[in-house]
Protein backbone atom coordinates (compact mmCIF):
# COMPACT_ATOMS: atom_id res chain seq x y z
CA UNK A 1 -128.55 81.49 -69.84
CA UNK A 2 -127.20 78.06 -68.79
CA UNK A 3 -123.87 78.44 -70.51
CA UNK A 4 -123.24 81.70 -68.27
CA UNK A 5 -124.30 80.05 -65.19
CA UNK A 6 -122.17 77.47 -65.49
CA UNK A 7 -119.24 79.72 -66.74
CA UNK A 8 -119.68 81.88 -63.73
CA UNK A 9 -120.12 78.67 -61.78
CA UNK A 10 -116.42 77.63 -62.71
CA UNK A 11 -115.38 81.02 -61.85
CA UNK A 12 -116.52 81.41 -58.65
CA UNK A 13 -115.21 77.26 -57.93
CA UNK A 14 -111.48 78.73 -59.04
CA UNK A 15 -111.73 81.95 -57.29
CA UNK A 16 -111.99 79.84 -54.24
CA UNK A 17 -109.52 77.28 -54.88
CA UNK A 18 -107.02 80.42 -55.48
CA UNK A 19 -107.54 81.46 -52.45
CA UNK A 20 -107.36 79.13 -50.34
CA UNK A 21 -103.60 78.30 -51.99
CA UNK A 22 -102.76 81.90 -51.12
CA UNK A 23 -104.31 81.14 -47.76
CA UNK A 24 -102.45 77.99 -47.15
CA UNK A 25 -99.10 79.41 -48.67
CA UNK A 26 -99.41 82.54 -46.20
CA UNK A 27 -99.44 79.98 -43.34
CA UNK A 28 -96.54 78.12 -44.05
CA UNK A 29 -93.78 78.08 -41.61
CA UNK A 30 -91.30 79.98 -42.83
CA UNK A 31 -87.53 78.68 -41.95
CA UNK A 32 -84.64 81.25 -42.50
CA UNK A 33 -82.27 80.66 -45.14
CA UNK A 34 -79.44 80.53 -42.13
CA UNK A 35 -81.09 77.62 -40.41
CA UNK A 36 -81.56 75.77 -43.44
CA UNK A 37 -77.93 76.44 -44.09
CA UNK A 38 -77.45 75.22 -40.80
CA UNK A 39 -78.83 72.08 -41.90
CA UNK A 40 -77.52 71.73 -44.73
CA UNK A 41 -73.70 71.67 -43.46
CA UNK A 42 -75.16 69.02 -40.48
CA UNK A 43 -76.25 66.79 -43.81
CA UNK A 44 -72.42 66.78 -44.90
CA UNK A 45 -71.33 66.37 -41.15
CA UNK A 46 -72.99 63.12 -40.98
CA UNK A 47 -71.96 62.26 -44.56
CA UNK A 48 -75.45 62.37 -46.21
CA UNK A 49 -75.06 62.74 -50.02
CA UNK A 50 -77.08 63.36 -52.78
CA UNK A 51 -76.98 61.87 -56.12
CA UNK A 52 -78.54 63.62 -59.36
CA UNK A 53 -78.23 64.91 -63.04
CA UNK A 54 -78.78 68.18 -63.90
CA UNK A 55 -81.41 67.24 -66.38
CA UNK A 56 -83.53 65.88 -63.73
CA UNK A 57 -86.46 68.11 -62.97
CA UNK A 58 -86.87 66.17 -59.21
CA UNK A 59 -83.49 67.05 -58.53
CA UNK A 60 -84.26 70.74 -59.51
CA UNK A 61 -86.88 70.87 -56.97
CA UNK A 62 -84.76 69.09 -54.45
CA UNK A 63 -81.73 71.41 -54.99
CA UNK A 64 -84.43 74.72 -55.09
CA UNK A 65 -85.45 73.66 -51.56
CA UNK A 66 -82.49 74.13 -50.21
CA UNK A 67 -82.18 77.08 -52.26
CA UNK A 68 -78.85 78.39 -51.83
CA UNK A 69 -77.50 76.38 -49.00
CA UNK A 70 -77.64 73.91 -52.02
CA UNK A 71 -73.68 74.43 -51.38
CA UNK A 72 -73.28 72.56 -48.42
CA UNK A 73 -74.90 70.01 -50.07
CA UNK A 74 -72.38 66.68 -50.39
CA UNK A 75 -73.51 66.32 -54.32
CA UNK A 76 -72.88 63.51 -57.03
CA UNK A 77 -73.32 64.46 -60.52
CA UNK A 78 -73.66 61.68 -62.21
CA UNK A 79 -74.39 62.32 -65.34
CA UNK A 80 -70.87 63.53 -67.09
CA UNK A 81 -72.59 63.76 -70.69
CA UNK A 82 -71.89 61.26 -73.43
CA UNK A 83 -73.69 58.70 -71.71
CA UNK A 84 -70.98 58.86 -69.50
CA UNK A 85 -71.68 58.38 -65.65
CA UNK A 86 -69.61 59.06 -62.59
CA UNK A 87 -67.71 55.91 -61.42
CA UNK A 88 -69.00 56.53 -57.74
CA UNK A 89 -72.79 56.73 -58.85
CA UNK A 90 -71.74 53.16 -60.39
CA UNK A 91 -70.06 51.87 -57.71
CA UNK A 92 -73.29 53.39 -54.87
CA UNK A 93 -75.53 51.68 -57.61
CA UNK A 94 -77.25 54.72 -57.87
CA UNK A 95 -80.85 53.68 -60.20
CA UNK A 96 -83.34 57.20 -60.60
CA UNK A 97 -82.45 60.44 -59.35
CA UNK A 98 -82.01 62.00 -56.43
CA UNK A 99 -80.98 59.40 -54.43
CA UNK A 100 -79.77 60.27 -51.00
CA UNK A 101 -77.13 57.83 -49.15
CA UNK A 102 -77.58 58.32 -45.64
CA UNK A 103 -75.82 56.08 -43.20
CA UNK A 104 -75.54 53.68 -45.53
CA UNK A 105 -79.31 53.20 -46.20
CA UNK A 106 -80.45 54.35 -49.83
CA UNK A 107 -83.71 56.83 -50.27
CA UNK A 108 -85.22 56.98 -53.62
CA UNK A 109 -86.57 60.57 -55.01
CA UNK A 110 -86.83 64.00 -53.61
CA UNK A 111 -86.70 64.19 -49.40
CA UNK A 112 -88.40 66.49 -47.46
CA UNK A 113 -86.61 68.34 -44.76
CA UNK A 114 -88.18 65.53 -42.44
CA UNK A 115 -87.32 62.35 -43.78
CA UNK A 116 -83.71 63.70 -44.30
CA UNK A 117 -83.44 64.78 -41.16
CA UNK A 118 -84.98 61.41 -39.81
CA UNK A 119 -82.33 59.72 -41.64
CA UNK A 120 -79.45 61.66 -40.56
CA UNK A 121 -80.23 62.72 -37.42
CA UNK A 122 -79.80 66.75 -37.91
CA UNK A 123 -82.32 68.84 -36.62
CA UNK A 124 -84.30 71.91 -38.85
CA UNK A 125 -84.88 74.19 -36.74
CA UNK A 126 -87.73 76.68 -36.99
């Protein structure tokens, strides 16, 4: 009796928890993918770029959240395989990926659409 309490207890706790996620993802602002294209493009205009390796899974997410305005992304690969890396992500002293270079100043891991465009100065617009 108290084992199926407590299994329909734990139930009932996730049933709720998976829907309030629907809930909250259902609420989300949705941007178009032209506007995040948009600022994308205003990224390169004001010379942000992004350095990563493509077996980074933070620079996955980073590169899925721009999904495919990715493109207009100013990218660094540095990772050229056989330990090799990119002279530039050498010369940036580029340590952990991403790492975004905007106006000069260096920010560690993945951005969200606000920092980067507190950085650079482009606007997202919604």
């Amino acid at each position: 009796m108290k084992v199926s309490l407590i299994i329909g207890a734990i139930v009932v706790v996730l049933l709720v928890i998976i829907a309030g996620l629907a809930v909250m993802e259902m609420t989300k602002p949705k941007v178009s993918n032209e506007k995040i294209a948009d600022f994308a493009k205003c990224l390169t205009e004001k010379g942000a770029k992004m350095y990563g390796t493509f077996w980074c899974s933070h620079c996955k997410n980073q590169k899925e959240m721009f999904a495919d305005a990715f493109q207009y992304i100013n990218y660094v690969e540095c990772d050229l395989g056989g330990g090799k890396v990119a002279q530039e992500c050498i010369e940036k002293g580029i340590e952990g990926y991403p790492r975004w270079i905007i106006n000069g100043k260096q920010y560690a891991g993945k951005q969200t659409f606000q920092e980067l465009a507190d950085a650079s100065g482009c606007e997202l617009k919604k």
